[in-house]
PDB file of N, CA and C in Angstrom:
ATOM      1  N   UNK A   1      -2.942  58.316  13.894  1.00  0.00           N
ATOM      2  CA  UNK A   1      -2.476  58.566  15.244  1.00  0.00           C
ATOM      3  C   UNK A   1      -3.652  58.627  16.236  1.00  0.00           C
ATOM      4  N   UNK A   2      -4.589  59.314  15.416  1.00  0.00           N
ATOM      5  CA  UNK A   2      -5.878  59.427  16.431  1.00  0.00           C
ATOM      6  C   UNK A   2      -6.385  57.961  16.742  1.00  0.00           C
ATOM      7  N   UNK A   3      -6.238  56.965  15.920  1.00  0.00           N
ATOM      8  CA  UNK A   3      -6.993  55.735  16.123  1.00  0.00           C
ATOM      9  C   UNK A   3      -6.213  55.018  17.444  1.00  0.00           C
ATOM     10  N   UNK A   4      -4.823  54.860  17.372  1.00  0.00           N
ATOM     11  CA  UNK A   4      -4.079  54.555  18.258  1.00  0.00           C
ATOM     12  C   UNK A   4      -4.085  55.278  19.653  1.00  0.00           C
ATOM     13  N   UNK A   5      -4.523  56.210  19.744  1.00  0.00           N
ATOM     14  CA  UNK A   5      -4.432  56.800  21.322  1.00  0.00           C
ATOM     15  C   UNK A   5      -6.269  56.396  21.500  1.00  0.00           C
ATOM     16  N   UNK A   6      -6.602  55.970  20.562  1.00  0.00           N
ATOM     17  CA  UNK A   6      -8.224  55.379  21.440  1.00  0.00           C
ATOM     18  C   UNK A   6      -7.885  53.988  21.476  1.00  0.00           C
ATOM     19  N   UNK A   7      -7.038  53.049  20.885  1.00  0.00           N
ATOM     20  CA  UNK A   7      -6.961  51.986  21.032  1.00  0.00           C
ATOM     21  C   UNK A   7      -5.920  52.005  22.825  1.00  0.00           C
ATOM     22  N   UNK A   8      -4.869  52.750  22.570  1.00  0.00           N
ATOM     23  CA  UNK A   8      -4.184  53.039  24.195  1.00  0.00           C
ATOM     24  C   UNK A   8      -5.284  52.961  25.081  1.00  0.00           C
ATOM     25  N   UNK A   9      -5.965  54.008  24.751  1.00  0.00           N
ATOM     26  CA  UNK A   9      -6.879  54.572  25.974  1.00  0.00           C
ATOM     27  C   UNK A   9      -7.957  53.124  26.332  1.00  0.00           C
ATOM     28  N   UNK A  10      -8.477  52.392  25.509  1.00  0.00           N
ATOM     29  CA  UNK A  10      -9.021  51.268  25.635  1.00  0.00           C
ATOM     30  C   UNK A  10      -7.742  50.450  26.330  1.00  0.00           C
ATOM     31  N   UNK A  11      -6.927  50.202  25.972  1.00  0.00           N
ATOM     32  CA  UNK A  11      -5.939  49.601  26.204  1.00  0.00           C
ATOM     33  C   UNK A  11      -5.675  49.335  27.712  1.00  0.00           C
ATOM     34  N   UNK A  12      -5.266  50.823  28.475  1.00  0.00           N
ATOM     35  CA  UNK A  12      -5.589  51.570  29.629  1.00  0.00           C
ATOM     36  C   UNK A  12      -6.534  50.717  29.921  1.00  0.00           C
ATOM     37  N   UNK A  13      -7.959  50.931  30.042  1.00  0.00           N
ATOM     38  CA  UNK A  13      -9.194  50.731  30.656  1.00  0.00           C
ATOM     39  C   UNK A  13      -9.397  49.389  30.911  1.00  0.00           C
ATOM     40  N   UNK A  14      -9.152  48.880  29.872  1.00  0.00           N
ATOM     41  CA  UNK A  14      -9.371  47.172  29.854  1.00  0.00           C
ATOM     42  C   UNK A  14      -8.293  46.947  31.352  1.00  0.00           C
ATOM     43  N   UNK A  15      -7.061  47.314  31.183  1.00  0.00           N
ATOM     44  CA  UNK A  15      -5.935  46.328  31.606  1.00  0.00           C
ATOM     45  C   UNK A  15      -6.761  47.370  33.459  1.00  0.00           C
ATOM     46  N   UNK A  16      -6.943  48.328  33.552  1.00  0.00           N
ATOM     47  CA  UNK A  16      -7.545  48.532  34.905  1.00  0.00           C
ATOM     48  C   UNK A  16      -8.862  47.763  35.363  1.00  0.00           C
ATOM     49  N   UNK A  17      -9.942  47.296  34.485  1.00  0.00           N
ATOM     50  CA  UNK A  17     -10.553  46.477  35.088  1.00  0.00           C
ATOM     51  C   UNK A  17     -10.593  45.024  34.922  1.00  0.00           C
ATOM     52  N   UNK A  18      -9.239  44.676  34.326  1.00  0.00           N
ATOM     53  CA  UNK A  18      -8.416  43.379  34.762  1.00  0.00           C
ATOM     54  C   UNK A  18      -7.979  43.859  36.021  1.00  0.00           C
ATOM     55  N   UNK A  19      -7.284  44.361  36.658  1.00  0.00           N
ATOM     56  CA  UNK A  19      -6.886  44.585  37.707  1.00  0.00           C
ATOM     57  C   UNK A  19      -7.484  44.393  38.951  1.00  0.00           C
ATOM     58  N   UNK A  20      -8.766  45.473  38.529  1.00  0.00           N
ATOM     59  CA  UNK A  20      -9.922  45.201  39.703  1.00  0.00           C
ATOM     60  C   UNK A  20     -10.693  44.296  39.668  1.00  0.00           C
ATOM     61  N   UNK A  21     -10.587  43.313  39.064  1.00  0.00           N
ATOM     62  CA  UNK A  21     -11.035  41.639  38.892  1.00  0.00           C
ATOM     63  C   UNK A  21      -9.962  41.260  39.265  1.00  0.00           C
ATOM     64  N   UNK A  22      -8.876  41.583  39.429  1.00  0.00           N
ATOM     65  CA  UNK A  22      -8.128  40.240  40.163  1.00  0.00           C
ATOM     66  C   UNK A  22      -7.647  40.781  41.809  1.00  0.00           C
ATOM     67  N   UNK A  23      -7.861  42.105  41.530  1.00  0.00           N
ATOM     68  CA  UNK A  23      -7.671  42.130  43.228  1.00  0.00           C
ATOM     69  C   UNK A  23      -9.308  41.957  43.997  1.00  0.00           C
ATOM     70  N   UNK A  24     -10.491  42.428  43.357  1.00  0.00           N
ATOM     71  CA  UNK A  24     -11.627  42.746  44.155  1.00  0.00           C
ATOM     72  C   UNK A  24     -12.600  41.494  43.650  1.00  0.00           C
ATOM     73  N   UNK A  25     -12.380  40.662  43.046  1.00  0.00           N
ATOM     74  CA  UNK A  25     -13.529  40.145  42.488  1.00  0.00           C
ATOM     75  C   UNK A  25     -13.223  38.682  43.075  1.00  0.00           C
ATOM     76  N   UNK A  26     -14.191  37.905  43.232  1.00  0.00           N
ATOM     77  CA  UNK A  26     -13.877  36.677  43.962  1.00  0.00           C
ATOM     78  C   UNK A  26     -15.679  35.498  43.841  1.00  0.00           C
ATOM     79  N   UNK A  27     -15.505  35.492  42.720  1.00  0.00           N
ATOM     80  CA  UNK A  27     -16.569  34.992  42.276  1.00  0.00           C
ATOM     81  C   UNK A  27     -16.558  33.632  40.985  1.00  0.00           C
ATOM     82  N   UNK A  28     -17.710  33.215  40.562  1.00  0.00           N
ATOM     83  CA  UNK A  28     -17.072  32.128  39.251  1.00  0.00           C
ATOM     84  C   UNK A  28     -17.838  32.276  38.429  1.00  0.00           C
ATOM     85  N   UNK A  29     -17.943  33.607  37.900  1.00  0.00           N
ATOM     86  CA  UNK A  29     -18.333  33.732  36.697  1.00  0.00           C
ATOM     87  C   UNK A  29     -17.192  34.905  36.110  1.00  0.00           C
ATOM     88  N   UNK A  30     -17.541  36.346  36.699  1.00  0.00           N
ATOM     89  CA  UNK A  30     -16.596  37.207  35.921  1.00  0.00           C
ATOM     90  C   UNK A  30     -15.434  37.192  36.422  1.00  0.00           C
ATOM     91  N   UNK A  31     -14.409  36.559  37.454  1.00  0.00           N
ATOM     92  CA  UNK A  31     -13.220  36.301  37.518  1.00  0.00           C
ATOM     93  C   UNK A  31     -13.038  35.205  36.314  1.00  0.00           C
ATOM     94  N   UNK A  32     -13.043  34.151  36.358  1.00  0.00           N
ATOM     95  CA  UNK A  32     -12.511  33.249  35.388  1.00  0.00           C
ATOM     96  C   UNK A  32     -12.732  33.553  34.105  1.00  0.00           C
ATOM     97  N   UNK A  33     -14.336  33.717  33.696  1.00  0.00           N
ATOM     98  CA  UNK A  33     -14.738  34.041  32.283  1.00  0.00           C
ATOM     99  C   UNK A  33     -14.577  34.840  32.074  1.00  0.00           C
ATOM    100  N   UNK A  34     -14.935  36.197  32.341  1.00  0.00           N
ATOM    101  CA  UNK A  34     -15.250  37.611  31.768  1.00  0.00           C
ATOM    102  C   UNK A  34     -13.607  38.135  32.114  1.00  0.00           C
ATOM    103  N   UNK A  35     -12.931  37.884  33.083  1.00  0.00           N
ATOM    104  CA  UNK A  35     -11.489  37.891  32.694  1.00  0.00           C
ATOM    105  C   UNK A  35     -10.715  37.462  31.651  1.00  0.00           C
ATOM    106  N   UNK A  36     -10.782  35.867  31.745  1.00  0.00           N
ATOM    107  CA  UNK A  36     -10.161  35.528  30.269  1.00  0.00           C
ATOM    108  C   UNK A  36     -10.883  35.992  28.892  1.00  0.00           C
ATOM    109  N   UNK A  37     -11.937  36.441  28.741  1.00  0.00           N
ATOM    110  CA  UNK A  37     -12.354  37.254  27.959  1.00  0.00           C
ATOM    111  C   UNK A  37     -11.594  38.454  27.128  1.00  0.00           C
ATOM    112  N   UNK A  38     -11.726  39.273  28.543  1.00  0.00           N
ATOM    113  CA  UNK A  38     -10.820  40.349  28.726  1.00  0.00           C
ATOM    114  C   UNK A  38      -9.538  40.698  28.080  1.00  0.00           C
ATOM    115  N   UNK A  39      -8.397  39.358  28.736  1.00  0.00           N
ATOM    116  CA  UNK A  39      -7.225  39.307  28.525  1.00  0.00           C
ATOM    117  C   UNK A  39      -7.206  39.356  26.951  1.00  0.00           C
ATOM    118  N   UNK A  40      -8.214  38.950  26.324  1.00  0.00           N
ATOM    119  CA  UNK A  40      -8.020  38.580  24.754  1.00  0.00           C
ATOM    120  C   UNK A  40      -8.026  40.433  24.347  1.00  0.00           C
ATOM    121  N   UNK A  41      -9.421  40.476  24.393  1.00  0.00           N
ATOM    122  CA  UNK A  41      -9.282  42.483  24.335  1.00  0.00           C
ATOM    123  C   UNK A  41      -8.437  43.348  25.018  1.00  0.00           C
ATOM    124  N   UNK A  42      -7.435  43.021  25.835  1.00  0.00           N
ATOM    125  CA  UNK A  42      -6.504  43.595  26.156  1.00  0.00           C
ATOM    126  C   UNK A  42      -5.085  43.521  25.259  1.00  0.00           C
ATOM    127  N   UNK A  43      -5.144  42.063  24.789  1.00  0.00           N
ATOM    128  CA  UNK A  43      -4.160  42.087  24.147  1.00  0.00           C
ATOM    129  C   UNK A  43      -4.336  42.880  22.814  1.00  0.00           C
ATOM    130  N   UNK A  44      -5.508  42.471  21.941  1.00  0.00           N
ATOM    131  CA  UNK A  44      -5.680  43.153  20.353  1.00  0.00           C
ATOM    132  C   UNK A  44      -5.460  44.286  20.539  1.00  0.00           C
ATOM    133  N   UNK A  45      -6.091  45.125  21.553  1.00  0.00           N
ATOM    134  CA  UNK A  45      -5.784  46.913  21.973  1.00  0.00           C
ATOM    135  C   UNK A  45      -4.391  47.078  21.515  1.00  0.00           C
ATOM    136  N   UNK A  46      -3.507  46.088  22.295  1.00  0.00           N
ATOM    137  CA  UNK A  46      -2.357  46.742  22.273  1.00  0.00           C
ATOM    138  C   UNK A  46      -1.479  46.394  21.150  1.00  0.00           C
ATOM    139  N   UNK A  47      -1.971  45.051  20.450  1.00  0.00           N
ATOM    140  CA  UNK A  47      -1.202  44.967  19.136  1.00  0.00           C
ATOM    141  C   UNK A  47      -1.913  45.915  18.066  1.00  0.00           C
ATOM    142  N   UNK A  48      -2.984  46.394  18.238  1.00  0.00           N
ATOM    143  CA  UNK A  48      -3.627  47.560  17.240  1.00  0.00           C
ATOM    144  C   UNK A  48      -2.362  49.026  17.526  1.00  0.00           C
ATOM    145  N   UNK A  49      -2.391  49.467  19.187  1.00  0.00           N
ATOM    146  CA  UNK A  49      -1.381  50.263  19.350  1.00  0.00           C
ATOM    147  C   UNK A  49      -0.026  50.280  18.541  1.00  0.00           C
ATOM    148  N   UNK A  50       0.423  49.416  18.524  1.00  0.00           N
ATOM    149  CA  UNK A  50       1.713  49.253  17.991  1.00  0.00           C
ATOM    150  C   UNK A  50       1.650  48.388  16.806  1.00  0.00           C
ATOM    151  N   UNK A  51       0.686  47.612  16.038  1.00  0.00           N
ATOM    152  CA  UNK A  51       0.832  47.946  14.532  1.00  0.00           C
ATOM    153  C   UNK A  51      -0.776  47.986  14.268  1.00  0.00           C
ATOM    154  N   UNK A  52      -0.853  49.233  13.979  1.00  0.00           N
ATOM    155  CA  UNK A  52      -2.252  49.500  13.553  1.00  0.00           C
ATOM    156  C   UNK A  52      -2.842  49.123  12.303  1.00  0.00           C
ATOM    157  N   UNK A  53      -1.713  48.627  11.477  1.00  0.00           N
ATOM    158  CA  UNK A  53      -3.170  47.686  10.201  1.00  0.00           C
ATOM    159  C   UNK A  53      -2.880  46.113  10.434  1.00  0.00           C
ATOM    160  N   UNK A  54      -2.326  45.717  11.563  1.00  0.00           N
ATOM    161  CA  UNK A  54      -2.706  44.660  11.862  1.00  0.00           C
ATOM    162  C   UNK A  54      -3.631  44.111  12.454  1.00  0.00           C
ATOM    163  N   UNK A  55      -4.812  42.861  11.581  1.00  0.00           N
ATOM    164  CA  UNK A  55      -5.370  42.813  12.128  1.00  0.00           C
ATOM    165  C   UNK A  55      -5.257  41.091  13.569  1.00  0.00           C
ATOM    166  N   UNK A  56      -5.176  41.765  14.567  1.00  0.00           N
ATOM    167  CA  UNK A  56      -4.881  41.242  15.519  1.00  0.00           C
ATOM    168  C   UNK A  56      -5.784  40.003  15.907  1.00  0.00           C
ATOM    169  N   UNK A  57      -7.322  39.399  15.678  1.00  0.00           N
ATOM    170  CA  UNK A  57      -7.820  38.508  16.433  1.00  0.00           C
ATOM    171  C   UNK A  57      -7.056  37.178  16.139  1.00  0.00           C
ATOM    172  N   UNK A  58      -7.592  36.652  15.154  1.00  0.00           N
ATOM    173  CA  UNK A  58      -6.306  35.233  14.938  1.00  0.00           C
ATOM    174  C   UNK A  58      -5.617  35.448  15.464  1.00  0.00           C
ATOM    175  N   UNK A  59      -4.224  35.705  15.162  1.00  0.00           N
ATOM    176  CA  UNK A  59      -3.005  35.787  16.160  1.00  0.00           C
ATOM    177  C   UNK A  59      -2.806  36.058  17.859  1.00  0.00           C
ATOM    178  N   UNK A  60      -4.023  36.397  18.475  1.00  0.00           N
ATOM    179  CA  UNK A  60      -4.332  36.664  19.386  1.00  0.00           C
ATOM    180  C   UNK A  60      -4.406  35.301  20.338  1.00  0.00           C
ATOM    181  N   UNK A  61      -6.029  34.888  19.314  1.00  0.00           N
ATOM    182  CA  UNK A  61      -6.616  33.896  20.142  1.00  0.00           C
ATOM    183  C   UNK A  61      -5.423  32.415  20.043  1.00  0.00           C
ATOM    184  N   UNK A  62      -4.268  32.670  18.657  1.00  0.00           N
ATOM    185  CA  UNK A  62      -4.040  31.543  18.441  1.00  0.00           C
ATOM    186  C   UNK A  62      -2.631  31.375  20.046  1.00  0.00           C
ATOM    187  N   UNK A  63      -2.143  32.584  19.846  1.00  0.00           N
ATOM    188  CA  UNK A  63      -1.079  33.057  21.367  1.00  0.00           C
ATOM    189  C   UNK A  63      -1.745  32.758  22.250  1.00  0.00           C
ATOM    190  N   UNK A  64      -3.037  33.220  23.132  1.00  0.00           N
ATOM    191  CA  UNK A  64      -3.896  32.102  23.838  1.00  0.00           C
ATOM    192  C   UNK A  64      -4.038  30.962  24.073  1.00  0.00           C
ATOM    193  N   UNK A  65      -4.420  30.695  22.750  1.00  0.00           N
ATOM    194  CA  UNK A  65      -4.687  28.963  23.426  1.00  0.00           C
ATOM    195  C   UNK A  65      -3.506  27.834  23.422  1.00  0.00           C
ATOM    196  N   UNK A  66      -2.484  28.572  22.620  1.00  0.00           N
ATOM    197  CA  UNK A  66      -0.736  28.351  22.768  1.00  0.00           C
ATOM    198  C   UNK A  66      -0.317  28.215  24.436  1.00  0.00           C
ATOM    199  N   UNK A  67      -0.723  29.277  25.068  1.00  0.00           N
ATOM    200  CA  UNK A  67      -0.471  30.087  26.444  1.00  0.00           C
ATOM    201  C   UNK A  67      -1.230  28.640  27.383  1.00  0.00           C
ATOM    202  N   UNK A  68      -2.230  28.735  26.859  1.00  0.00           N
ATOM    203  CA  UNK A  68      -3.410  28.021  27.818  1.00  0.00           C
ATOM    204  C   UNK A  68      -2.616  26.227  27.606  1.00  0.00           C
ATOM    205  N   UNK A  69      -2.207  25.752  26.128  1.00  0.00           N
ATOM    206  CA  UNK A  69      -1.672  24.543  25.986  1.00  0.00           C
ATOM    207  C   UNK A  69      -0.780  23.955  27.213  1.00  0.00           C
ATOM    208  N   UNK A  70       0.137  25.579  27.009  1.00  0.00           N
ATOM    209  CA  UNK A  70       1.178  25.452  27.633  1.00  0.00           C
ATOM    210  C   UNK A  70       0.929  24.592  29.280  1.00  0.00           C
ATOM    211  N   UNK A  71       0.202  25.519  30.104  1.00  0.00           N
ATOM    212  CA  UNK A  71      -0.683  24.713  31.233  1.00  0.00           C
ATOM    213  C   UNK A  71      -0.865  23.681  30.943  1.00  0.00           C
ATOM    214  N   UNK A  72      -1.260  22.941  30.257  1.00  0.00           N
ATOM    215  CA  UNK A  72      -1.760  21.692  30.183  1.00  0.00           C
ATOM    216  C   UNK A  72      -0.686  20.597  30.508  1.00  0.00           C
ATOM    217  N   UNK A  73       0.783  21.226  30.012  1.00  0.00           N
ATOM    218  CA  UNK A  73       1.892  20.096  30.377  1.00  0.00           C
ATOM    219  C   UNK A  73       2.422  20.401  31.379  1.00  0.00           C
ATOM    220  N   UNK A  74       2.269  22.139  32.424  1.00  0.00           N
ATOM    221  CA  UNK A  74       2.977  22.196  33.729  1.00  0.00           C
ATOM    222  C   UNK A  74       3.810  22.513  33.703  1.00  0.00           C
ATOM    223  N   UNK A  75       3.952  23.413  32.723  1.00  0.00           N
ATOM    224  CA  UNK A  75       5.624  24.335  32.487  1.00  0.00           C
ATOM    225  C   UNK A  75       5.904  24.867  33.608  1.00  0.00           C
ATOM    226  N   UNK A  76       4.848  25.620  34.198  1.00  0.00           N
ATOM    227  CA  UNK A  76       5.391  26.437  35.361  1.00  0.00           C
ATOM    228  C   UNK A  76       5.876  25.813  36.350  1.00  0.00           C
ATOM    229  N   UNK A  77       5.165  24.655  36.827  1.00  0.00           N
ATOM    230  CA  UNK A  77       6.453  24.050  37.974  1.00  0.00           C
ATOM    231  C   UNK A  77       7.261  23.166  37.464  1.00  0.00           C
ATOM    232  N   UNK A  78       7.615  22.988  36.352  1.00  0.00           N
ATOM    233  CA  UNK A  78       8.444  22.401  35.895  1.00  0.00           C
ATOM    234  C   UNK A  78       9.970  23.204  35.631  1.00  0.00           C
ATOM    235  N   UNK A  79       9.691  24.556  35.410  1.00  0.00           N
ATOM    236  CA  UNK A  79      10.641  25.728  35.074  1.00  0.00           C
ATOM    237  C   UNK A  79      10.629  26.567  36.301  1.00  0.00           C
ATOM    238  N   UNK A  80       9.460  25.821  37.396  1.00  0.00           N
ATOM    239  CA  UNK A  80       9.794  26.239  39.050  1.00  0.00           C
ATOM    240  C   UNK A  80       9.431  28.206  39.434  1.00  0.00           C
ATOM    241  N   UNK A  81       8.313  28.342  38.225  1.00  0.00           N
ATOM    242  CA  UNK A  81       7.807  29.727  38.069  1.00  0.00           C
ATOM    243  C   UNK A  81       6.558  30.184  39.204  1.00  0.00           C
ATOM    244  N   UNK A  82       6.199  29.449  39.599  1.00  0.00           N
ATOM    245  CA  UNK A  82       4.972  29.338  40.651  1.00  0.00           C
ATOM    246  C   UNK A  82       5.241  30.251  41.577  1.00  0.00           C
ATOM    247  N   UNK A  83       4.271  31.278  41.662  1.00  0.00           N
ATOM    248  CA  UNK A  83       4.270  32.528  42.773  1.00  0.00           C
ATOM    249  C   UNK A  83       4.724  33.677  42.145  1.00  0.00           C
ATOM    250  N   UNK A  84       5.339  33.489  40.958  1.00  0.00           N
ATOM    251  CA  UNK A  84       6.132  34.767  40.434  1.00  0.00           C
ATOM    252  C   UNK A  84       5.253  35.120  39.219  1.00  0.00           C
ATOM    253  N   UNK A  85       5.744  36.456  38.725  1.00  0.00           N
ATOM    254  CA  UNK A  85       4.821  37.031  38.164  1.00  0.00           C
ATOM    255  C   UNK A  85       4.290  36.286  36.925  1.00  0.00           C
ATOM    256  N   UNK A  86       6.085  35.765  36.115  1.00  0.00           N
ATOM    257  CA  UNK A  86       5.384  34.995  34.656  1.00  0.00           C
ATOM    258  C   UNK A  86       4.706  33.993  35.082  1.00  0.00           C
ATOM    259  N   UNK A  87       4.878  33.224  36.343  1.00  0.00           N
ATOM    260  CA  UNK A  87       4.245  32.037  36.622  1.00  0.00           C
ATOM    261  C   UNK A  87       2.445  32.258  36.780  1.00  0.00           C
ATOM    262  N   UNK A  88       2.281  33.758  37.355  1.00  0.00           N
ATOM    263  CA  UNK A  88       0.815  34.414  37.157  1.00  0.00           C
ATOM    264  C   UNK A  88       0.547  34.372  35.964  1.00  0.00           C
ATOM    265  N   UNK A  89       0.695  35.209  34.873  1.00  0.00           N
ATOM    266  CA  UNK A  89       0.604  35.313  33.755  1.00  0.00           C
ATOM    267  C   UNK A  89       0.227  33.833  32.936  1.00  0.00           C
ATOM    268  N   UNK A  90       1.160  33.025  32.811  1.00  0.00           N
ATOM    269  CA  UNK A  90       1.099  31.852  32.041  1.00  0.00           C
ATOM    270  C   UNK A  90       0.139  30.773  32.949  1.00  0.00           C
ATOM    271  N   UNK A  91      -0.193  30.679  34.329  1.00  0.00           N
ATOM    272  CA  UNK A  91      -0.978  30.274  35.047  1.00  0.00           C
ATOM    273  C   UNK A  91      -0.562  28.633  34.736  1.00  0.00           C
ATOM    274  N   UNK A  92      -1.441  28.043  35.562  1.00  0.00           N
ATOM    275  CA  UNK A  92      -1.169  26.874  36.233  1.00  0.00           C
ATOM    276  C   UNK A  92      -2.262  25.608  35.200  1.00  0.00           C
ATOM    277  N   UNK A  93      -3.498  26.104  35.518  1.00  0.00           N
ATOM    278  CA  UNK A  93      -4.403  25.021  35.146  1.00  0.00           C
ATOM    279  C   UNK A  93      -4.838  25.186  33.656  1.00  0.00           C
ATOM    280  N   UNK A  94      -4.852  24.230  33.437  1.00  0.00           N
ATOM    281  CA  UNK A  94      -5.843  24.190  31.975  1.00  0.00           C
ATOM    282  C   UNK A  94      -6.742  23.856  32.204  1.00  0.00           C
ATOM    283  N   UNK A  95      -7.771  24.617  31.352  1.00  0.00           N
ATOM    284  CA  UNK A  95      -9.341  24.299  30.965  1.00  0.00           C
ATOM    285  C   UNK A  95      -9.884  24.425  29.358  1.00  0.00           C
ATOM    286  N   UNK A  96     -10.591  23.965  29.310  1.00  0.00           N
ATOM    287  CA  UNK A  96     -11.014  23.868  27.745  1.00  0.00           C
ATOM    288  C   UNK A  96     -12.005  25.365  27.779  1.00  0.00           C
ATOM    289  N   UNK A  97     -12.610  25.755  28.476  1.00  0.00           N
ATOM    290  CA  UNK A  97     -13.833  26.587  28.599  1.00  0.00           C
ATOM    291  C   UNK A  97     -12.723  28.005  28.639  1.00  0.00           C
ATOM    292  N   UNK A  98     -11.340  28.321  29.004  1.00  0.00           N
ATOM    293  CA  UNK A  98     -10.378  29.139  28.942  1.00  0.00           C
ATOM    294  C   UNK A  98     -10.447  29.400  27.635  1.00  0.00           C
ATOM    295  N   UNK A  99     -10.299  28.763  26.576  1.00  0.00           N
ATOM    296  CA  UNK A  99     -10.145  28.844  25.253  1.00  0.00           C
ATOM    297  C   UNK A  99     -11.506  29.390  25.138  1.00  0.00           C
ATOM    298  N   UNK A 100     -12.327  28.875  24.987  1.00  0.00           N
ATOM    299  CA  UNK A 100     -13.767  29.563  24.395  1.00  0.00           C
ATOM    300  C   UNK A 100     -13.850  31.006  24.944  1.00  0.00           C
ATOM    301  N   UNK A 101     -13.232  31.008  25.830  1.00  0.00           N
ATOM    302  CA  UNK A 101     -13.409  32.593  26.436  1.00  0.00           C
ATOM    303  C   UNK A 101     -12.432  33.323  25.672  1.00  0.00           C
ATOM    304  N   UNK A 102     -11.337  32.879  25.359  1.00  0.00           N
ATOM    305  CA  UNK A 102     -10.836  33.745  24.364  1.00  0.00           C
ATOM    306  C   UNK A 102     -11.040  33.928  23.333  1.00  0.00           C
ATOM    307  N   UNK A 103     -11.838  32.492  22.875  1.00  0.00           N
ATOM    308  CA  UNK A 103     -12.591  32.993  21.304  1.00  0.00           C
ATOM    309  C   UNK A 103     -13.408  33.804  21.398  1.00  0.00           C
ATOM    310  N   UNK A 104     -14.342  33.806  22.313  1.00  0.00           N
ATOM    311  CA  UNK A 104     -15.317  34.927  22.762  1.00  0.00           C
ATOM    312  C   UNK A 104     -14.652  36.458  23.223  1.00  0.00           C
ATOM    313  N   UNK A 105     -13.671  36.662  23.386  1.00  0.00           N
ATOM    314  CA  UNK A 105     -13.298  38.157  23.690  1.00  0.00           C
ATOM    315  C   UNK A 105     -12.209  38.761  22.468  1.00  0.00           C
ATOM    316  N   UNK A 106     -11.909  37.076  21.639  1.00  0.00           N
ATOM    317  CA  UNK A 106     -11.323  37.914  20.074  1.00  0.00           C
ATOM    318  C   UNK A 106     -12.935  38.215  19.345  1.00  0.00           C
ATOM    319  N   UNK A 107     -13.683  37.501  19.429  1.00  0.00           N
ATOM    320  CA  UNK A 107     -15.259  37.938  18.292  1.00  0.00           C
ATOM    321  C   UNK A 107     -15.477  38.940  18.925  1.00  0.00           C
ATOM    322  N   UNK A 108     -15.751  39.455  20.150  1.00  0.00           N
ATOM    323  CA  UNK A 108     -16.075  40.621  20.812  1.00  0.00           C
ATOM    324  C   UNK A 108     -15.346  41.628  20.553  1.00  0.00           C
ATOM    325  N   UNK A 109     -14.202  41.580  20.066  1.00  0.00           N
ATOM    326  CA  UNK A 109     -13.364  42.772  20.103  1.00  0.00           C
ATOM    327  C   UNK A 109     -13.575  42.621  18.148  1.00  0.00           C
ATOM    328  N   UNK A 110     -13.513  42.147  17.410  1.00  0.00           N
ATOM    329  CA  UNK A 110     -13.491  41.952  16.102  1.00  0.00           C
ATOM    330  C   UNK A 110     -15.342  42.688  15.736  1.00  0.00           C
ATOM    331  N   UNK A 111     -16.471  42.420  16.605  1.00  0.00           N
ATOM    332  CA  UNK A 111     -17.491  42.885  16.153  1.00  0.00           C
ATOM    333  C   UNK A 111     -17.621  44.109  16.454  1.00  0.00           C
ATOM    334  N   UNK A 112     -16.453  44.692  17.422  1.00  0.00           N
ATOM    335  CA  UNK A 112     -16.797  45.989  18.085  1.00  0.00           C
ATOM    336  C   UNK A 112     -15.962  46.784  17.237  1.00  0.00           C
ATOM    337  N   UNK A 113     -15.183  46.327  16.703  1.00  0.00           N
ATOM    338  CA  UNK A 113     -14.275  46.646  15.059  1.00  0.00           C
ATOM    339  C   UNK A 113     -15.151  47.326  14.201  1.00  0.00           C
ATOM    340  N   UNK A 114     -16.073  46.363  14.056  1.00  0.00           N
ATOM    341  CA  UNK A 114     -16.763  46.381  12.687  1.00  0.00           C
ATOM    342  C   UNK A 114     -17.540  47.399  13.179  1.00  0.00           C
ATOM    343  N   UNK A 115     -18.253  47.282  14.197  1.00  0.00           N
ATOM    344  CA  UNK A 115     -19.424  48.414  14.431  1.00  0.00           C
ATOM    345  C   UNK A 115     -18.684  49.790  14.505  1.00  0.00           C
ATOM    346  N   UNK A 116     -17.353  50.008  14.862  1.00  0.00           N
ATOM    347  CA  UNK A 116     -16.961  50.902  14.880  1.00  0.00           C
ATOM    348  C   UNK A 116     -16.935  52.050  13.627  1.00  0.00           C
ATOM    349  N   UNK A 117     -16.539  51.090  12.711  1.00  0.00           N
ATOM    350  CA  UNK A 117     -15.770  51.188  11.819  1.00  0.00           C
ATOM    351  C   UNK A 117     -17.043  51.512  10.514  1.00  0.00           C
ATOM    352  N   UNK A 118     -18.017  51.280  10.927  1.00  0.00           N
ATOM    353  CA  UNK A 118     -18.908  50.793   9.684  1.00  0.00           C
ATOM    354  C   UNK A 118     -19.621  52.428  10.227  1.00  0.00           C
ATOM    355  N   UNK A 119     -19.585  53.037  11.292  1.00  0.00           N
ATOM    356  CA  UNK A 119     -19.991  54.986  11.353  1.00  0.00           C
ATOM    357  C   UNK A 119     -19.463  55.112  10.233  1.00  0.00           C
TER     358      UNK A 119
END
């Protein structure tokens, strides 16, 4: 139980400075990258929350770059989602460098595992 209310509490933290990157930040490095980064460690937090011996990176990054595919064919104005929230979420453009950022924020969250874990 104790592991899960630090994974929340990370959980929490992450998804607030996603927030303040997307309302305050307006730049092209940590909006695009260090966000989609992010989003990856936001998500494992919360599949650790709710099943805690799962281990979450694969399945993570693979929902990612699923997510990110998806862009690539234009679901959202195709299903006419544009401006609305899922249409935020699932976003518009594809990039290849989107993906590496999520591989990079599942290894980041997977080494911060280990270091944790290895006290």
């Amino acid at each position: 139980m104790k592991r899960r209310l630090g994974y929340l509490a990370a959980f929490f933290l992450v998804l607030l400075l996603e927030i303040f990157i997307g309302v305050f930040i307006r730049d092209n490095f940590i909006r695009p990258y260090v966000g989609d980064m992010l989003v990856t460690v936001l998500l494992c937090c919360l599949c650790r929350v709710i099943l805690p011996r799962f281990s979450p990176t694969i399945p993570v990054f693979l929902f990612s770059a699923v997510v990110e595919g998806i862009q690539c064919f234009g679901l959202t104005e195709k299903l006419g989602l544009q401006g609305t929230v899922m249409g935020i979420i699932i976003g518009s453009t594809f990039d290849w460098k989107d993906i590496f950022c999520y591989a990079l924020g599942c290894i980041a969250f997977a080494i911060t595992e280990w270091l944790l874990n290895k006290k």
